[in-house]
Protein backbone atom coordinates (compact mmCIF):
# COMPACT_ATOMS: atom_id res chain seq x y z
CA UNK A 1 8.72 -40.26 25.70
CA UNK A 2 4.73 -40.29 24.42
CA UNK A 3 5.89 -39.06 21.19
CA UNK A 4 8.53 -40.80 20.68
CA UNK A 5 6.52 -44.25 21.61
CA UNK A 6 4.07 -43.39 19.40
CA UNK A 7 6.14 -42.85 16.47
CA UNK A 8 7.98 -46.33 17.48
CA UNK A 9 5.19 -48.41 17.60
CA UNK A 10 3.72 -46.15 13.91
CA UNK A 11 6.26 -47.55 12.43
CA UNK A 12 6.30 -51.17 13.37
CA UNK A 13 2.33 -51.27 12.63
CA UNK A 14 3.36 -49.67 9.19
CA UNK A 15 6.39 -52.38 8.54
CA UNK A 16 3.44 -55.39 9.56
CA UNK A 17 0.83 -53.79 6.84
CA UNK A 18 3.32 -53.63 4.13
CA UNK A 19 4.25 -57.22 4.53
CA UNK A 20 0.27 -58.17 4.90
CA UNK A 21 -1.51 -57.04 2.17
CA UNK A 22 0.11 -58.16 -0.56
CA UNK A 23 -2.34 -60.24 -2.85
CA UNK A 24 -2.56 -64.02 -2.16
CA UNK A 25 0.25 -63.78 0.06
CA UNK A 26 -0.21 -65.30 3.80
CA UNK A 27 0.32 -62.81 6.50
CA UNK A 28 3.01 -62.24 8.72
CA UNK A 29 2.35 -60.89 12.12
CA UNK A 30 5.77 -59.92 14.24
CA UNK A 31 4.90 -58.95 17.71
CA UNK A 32 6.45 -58.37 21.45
CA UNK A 33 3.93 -59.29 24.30
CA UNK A 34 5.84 -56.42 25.88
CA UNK A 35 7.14 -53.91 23.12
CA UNK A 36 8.17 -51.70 26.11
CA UNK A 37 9.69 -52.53 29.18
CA UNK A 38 11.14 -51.19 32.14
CA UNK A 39 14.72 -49.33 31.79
CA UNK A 40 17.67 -50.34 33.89
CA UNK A 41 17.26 -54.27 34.39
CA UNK A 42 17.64 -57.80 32.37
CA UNK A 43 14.40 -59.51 31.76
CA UNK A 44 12.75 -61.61 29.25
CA UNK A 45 9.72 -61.27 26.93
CA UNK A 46 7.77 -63.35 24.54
CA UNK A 47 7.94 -62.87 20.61
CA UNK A 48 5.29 -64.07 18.78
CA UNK A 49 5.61 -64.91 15.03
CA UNK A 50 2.47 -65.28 13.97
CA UNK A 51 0.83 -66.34 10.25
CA UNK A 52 -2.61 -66.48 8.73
CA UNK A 53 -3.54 -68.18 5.56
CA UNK A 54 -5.19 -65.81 2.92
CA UNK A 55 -8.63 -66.10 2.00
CA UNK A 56 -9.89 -68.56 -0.85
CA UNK A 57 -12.20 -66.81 -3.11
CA UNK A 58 -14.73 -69.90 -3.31
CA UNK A 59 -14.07 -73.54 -3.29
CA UNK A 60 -13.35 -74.00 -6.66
CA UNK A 61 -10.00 -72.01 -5.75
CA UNK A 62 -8.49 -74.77 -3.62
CA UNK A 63 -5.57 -77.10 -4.14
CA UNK A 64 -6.15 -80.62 -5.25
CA UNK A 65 -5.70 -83.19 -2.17
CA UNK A 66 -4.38 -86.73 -2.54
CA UNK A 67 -5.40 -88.55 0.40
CA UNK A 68 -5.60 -92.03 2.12
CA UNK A 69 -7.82 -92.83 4.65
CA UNK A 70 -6.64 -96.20 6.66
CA UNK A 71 -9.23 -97.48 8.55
CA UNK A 72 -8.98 -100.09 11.71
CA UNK A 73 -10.80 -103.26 11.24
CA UNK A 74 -9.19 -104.97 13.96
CA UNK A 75 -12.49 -107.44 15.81
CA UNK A 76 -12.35 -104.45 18.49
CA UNK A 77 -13.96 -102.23 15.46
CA UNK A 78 -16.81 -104.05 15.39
CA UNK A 79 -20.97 -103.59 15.44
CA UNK A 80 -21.18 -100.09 15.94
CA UNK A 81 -17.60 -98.91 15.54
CA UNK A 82 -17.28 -100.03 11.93
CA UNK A 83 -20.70 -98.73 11.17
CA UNK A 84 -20.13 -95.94 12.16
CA UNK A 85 -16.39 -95.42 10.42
CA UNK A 86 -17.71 -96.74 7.10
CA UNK A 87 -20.27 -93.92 7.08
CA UNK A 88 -17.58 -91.12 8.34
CA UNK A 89 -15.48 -92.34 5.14
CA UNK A 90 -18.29 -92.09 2.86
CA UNK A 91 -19.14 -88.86 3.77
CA UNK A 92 -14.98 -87.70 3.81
CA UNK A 93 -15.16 -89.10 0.20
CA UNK A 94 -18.38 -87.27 -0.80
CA UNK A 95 -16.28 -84.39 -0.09
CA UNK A 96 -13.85 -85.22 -2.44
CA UNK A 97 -14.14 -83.76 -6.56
CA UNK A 98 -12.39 -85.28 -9.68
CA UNK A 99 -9.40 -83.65 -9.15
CA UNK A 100 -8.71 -85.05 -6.10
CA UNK A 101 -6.85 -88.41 -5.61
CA UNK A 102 -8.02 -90.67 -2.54
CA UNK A 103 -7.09 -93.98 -1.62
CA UNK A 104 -9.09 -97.03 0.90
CA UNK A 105 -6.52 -98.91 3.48
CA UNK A 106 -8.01 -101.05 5.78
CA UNK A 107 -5.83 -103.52 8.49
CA UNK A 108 -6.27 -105.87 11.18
CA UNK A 109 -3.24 -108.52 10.94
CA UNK A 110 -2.50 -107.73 7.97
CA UNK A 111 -3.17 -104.76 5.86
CA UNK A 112 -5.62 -104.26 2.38
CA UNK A 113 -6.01 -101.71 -0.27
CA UNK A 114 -9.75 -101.85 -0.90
CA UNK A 115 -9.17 -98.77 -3.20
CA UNK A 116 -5.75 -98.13 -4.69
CA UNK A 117 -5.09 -94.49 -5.04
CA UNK A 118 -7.27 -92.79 -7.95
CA UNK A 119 -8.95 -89.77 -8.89
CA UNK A 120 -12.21 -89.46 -7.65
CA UNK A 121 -14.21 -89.82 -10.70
CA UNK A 122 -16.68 -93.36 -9.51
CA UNK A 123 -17.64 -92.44 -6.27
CA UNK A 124 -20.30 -95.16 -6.31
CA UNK A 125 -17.44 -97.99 -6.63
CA UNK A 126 -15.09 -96.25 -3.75
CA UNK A 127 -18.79 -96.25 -1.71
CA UNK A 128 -18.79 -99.82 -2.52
CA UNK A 129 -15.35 -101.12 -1.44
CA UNK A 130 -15.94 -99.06 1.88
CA UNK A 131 -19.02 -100.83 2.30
CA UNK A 132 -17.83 -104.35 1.97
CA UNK A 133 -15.28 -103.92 4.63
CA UNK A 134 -16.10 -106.38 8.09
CA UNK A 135 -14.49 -105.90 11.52
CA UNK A 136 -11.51 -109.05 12.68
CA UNK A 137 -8.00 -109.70 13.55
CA UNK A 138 -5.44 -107.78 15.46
CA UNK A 139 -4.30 -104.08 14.98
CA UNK A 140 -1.47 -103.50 12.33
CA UNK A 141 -1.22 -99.78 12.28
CA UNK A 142 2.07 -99.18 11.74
CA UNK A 143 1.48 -101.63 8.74
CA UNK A 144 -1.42 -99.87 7.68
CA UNK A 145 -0.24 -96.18 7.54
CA UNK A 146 2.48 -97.34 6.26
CA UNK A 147 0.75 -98.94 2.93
CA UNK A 148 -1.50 -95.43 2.86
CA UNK A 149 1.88 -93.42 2.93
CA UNK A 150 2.64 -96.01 0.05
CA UNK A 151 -0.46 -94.98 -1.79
CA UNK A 152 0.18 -91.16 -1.00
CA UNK A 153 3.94 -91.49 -2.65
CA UNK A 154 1.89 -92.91 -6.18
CA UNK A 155 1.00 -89.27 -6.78
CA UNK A 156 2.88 -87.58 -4.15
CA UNK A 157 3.35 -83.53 -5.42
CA UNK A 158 4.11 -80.51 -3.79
CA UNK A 159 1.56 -78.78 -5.33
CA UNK A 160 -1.15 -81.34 -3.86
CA UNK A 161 -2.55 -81.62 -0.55
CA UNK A 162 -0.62 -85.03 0.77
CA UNK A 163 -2.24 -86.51 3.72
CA UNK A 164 -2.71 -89.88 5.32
CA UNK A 165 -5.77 -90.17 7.97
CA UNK A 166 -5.88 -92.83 10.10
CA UNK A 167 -8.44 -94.16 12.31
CA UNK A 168 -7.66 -96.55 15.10
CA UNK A 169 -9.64 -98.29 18.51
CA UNK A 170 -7.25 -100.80 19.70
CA UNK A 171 -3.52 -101.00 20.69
CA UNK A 172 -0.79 -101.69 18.07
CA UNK A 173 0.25 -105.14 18.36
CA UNK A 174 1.29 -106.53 15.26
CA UNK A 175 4.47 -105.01 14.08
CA UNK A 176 6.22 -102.01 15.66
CA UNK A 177 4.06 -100.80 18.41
CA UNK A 178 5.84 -97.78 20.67
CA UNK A 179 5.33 -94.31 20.23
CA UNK A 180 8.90 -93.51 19.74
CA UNK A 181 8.85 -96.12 16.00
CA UNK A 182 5.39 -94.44 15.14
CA UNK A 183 6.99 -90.76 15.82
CA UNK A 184 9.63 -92.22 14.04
CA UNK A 185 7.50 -93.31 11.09
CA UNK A 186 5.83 -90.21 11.38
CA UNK A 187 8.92 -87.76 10.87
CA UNK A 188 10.28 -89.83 8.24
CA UNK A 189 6.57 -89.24 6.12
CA UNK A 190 7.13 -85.25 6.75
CA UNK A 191 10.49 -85.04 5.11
CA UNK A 192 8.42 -86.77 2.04
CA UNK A 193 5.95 -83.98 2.00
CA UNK A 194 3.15 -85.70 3.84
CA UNK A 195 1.17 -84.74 6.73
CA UNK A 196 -0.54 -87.71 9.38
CA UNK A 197 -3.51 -87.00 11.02
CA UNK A 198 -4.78 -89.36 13.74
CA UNK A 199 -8.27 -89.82 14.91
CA UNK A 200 -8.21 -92.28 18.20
CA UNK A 201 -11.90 -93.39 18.80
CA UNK A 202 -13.10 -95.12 22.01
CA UNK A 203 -10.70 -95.72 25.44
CA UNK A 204 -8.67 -98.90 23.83
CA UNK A 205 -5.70 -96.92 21.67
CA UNK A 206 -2.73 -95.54 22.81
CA UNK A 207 -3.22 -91.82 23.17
CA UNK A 208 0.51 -91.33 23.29
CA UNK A 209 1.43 -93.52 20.41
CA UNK A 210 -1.44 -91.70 17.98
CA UNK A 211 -0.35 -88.10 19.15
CA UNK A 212 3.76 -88.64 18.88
CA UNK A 213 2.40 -90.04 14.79
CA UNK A 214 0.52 -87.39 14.17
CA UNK A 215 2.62 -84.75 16.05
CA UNK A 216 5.93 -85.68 14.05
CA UNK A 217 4.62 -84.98 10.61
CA UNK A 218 3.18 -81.62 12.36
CA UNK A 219 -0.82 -83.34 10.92
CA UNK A 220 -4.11 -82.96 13.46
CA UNK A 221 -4.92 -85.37 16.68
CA UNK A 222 -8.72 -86.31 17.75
CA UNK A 223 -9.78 -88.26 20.87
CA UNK A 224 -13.45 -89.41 19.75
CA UNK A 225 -15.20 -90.82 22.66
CA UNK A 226 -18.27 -92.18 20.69
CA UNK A 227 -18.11 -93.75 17.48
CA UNK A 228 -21.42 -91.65 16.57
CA UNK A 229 -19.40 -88.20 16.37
CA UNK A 230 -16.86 -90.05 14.09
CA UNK A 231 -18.55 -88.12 10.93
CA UNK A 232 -18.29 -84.82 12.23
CA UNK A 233 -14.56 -85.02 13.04
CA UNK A 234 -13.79 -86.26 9.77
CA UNK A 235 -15.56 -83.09 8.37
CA UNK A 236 -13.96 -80.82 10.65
CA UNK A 237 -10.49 -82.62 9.15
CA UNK A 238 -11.51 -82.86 5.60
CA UNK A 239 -12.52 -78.79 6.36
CA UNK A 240 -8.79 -78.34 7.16
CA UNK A 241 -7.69 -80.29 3.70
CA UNK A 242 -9.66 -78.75 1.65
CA UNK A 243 -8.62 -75.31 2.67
CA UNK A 244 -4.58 -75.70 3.08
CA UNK A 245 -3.51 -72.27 0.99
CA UNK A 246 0.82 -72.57 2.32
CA UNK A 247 2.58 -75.71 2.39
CA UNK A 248 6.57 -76.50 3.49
CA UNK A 249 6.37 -73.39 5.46
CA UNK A 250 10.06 -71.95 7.09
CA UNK A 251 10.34 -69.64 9.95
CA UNK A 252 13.85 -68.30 10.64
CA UNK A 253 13.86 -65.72 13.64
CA UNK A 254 17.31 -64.20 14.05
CA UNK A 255 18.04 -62.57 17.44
CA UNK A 256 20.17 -59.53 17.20
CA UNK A 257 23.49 -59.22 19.34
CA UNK A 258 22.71 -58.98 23.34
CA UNK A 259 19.15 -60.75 22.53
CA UNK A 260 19.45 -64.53 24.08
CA UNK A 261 16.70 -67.02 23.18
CA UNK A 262 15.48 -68.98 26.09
CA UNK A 263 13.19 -71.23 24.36
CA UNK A 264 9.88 -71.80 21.78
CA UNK A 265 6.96 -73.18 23.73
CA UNK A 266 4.87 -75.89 21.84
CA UNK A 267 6.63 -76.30 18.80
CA UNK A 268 9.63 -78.19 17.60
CA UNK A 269 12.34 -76.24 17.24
CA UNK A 270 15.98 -75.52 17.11
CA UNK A 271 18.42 -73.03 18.92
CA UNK A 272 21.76 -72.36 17.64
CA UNK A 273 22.97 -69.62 19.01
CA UNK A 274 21.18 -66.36 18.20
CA UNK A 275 18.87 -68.25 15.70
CA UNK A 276 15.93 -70.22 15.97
CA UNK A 277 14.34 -71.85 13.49
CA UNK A 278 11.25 -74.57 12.77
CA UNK A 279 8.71 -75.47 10.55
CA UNK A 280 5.17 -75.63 9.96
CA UNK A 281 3.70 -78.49 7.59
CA UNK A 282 0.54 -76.27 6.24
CA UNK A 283 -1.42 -73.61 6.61
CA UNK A 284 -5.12 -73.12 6.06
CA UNK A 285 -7.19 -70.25 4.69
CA UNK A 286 -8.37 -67.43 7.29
CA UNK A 287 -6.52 -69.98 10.33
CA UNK A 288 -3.63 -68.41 12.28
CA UNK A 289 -0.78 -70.63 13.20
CA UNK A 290 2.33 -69.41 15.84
CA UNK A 291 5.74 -69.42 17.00
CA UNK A 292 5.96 -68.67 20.56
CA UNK A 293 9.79 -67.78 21.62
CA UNK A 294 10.99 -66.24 25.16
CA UNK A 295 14.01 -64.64 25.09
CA UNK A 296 16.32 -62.42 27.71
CA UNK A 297 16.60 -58.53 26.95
CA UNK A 298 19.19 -56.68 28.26
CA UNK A 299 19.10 -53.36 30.63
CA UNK A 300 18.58 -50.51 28.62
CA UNK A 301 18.68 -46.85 29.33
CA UNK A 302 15.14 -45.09 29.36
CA UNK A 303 13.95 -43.95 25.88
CA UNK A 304 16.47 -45.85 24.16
CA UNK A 305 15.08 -48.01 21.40
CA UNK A 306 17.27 -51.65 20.78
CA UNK A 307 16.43 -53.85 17.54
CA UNK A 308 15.37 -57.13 19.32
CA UNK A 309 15.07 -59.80 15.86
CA UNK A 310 14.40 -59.86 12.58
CA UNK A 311 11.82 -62.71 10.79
CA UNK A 312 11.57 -64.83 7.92
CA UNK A 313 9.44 -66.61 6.25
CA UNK A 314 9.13 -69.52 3.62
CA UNK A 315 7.01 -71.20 1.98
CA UNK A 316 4.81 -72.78 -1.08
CA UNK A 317 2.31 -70.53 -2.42
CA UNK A 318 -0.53 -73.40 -3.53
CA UNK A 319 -2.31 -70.86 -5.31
CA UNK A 320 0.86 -69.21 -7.34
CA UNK A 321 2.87 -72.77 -7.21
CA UNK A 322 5.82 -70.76 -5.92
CA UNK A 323 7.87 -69.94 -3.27
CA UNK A 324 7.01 -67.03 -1.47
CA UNK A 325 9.22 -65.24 0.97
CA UNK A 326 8.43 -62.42 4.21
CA UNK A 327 10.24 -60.46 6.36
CA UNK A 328 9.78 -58.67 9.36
CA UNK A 329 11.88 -56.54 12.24
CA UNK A 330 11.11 -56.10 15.53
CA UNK A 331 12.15 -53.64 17.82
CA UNK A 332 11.87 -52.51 21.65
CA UNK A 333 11.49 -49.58 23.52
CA UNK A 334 12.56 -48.71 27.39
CA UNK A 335 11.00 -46.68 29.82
CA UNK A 336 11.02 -45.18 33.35
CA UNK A 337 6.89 -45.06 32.99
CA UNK A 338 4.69 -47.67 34.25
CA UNK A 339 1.97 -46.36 32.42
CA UNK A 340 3.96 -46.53 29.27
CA UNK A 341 4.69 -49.81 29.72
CA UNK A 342 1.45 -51.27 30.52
CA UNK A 343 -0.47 -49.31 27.62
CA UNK A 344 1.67 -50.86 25.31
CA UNK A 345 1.39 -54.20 26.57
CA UNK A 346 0.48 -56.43 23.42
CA UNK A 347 -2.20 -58.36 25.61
CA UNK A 348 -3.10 -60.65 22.49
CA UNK A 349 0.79 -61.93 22.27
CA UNK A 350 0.28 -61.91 26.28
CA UNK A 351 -2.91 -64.04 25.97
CA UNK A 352 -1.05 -67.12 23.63
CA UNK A 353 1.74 -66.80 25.82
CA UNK A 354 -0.16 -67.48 28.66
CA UNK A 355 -1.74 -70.26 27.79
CA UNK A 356 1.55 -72.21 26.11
CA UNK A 357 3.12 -72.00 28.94
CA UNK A 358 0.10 -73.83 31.14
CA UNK A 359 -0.06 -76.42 28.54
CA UNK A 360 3.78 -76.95 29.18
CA UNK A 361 2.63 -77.17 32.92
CA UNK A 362 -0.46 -79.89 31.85
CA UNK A 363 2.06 -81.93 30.47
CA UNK A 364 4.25 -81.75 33.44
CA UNK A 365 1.30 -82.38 35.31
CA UNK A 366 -0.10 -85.93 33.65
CA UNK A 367 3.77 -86.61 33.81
CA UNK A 368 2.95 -86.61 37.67
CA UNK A 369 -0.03 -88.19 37.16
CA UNK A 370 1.49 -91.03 35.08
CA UNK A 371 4.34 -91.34 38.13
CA UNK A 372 1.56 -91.97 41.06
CA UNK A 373 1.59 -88.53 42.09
CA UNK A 374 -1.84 -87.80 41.85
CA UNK A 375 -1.58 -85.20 44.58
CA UNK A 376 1.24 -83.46 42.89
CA UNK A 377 -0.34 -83.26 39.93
CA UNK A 378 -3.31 -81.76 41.13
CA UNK A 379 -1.13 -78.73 42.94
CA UNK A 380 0.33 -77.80 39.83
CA UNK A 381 -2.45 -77.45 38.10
CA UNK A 382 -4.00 -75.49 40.85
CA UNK A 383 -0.68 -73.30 40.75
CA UNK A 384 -1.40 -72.84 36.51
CA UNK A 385 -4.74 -71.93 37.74
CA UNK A 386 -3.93 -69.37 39.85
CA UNK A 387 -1.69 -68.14 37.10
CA UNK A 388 -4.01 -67.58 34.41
CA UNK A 389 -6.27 -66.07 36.45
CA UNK A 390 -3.49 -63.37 37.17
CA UNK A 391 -2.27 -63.20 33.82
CA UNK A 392 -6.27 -62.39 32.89
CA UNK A 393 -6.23 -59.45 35.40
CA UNK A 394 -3.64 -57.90 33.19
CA UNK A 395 -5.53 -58.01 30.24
CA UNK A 396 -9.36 -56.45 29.34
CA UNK A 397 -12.33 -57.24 27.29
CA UNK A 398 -12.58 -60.53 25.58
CA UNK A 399 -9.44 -61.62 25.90
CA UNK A 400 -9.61 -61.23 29.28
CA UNK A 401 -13.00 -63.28 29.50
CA UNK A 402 -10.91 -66.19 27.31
CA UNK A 403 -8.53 -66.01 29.93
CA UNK A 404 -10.54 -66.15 33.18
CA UNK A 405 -12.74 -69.18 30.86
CA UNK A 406 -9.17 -71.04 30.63
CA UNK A 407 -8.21 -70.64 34.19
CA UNK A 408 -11.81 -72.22 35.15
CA UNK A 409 -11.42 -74.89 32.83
CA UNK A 410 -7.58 -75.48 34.09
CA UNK A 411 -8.59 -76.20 38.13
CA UNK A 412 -11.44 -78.11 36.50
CA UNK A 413 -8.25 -80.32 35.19
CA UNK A 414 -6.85 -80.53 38.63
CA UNK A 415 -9.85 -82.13 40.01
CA UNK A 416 -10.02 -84.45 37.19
CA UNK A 417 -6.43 -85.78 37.22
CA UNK A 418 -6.19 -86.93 40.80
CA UNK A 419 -10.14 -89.18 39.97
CA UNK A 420 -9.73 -93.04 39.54
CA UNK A 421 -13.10 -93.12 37.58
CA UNK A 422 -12.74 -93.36 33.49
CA UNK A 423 -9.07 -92.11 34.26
CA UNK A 424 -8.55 -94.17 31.21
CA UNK A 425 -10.68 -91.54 28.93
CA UNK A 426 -9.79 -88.69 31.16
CA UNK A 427 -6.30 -89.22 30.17
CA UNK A 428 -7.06 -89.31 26.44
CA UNK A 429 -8.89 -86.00 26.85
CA UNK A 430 -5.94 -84.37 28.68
CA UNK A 431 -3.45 -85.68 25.68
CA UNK A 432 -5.53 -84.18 22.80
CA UNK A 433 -6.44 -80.78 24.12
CA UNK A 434 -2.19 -80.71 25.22
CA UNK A 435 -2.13 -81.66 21.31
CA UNK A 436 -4.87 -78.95 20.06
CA UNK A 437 -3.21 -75.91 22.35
CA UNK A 438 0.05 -77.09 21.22
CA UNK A 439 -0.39 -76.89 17.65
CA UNK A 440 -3.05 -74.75 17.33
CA UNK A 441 -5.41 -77.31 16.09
CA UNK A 442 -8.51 -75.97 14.53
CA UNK A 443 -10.81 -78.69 15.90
């Protein structure tokens, strides 16, 4: 059986390299958290399909962005707030080179283009219109991302880098206002080729409202407690722009017969039978981005080896300006040995798996929470605890250490989500690291 395993898992290492290192190509990582299980009984695994953007030689290599920034001015924005923002935008827009296309939204009751989408060639005039903008009025957002959407479409390509980044403090309440018509608003700017990232700043916006935006059109979510860290998100997201290498990306993962897919943690996705497929909006150099999948495995007869799925992969090449396709198989093996089973434990795959399915549980949790049951809430969370902290003894090393971190971190929640005090912010916290675990956010 050693010899045999070895070979097996030779050649799926070999299959992986051969679909990596072609040039400017992202890579495609296949794996099983358990490439080989026990013989003789049904049981499920996790596949991970994982992809990592390729490396930009230097910054002069990256792909034009054409971005709007809509910024709250509601009278909640005010004194510090709007200092604050104005100076985050600047600094965005120093960012920004003569290729790339920006454009200034601001809203309260109603919504203004202080700069209409151009290429940034004055920055002293864009400086200026930022600069003359004054806190008032109510909070128009739907409005407003929809006129930066507008401003996106002017040069909207496929081989730019179309975003709209909003910033918001207060609650909608001019115009449509739940999160189900901003999700809404959201999916229907993804299907144009544009991304929505949301930064929420301060305790007055609706957490779920700015994560079901941004989460629709698969863009990034913030919570920003203090308006004086506003600058350093918006480099952490203009980071993320200015490095997107894959765009319109396409994962197909077919199961073979026998193989039944149970379900793909964190990410939107769809089941049909033996295939699943979803979507990712971008990808960004060096930054690994997942599909998670359980499925059910059959019983298998000891040393037999059963094709579990085979992978594809889609997408736009922002370098090459074409499409750009990858495959990949996976396989299984059975066995009657333990020890064969747990060396080949892939405790990386084991690792993400463990922690998408407590972030699954945190969301059932502030569900709970959100209900009155405080108490509830706070069991669960020490259950996902407790789980962690077992899945870590499986694993070694650092990701072991990552593991036993998240676990600590996890019962640290379930005191926190049963408190009264700043519940408000508390809350917000708990939505955007769900959000940041869920879509592997960067920041």
């Amino acid at each position: 059986m050693k010899s045999r395993l070895k070979k097996y898992l030779s050649v799926v290492v070999i299959a992986m390299t051969v679909t990596s290192v072609q040039a400017k190509q992202i890579i495609l990582k296949a794996e099983l958290a358990s490439p080989v299980i026990a013989a003789g009984m049904k049981q499920t695994t996790f596949i991970k399909v994982g992809l990592t953007g390729f490396k930009l030689d230097d910054k002069t290599d990256r792909t034009p962005a054409n971005i709007a920034i809509v910024l709250d001015k509601s009278g909640s924005m005010g004194g510090n707030k709007i200092i604050h923002a104005k100076q985050a935008a600047r600094m965005a827009v120093g960012l920004l080179n003569k290729e790339d296309i920006v454009s200034i939204v601001s809203y309260d009751n109603t919504v203004n283009v202080l700069v209409p989408a151009t290429k940034v060639t004055d920055k002293a005039s864009i400086y200026a219109a930022i600069e003359r903008m004054e806190a008032n009025g109510g909070t128009a957002l739907f409005a407003g991302v929809s006129k930066g959407a507008a401003e996106v479409r002017k040069f909207l390509s496929k081989d730019r880098i179309n975003r709209v980044i909003l910033l918001s403090d207060g609650q909608a309440n001019v115009g449509p206002s739940s999160p189900t018509e901003l999700g809404s608003l959201g999916a229907s700017l993804s299907k144009d080729g544009m991304t929505v990232t949301t930064i929420g700043l301060g305790t007055g916006y609706n957490e779920d409202l700015m994560a079901s935006l941004a989460g629709y059109s698969d863009g990034n979510h913030a919570f920003v407690k203090n308006a004086e860290d506003l600058a350093q998100v918006f480099q952490y997201e203009f980071g993320d722009v200015l490095s997107v290498v894959a765009q319109d990306v396409e994962v197909m993962i077919q199961c073979k017969e026998g193989i039944k897919p149970l379900r793909v943690l964190g990410r939107e996705a769809s089941i049909l039978g033996q295939t699943i497929k979803t979507t990712m909006s971008q990808l960004y150099s060096e930054q690994e981005k997942y599909v998670m999948i359980e499925v059910e495995v059959p019983a298998g007869k000891a040393d037999e080896q059963k094709a579990l799925a085979d992978v594809q992969i889609s997408y736009h090449n922002m370098q090459s300006k074409q499409k750009n396709q990858l495959t990949s198989t996976l396989q299984l093996a059975y066995s009657n040995s333990a020890h064969e089973i747990k060396r080949a434990l892939n405790k990386s795959v084991v690792k993400s798996a463990t922690k998408q399915i407590a972030n699954e549980t945190s969301k059932k949790a502030l569900s709970l929470r959100d209900q009155g049951q405080g108490e509830a809430a706070r069991l669960l969370l020490q259950e996902s605890s407790s789980f962690i902290s077992g899945q870590a003894a499986l694993l070694e090393g650092k990701d072991r250490r990552e593991l036993e971190i998240f676990s600590s971190e996890v019962s640290m929640d379930a005191d926190t989500i049963v408190e009264e005090k700043e519940w408000n912010a508390n809350r917000k916290n708990f939505k955007a690291k769900q959000y940041k675990l869920e879509k592997q956010q960067s920041y």
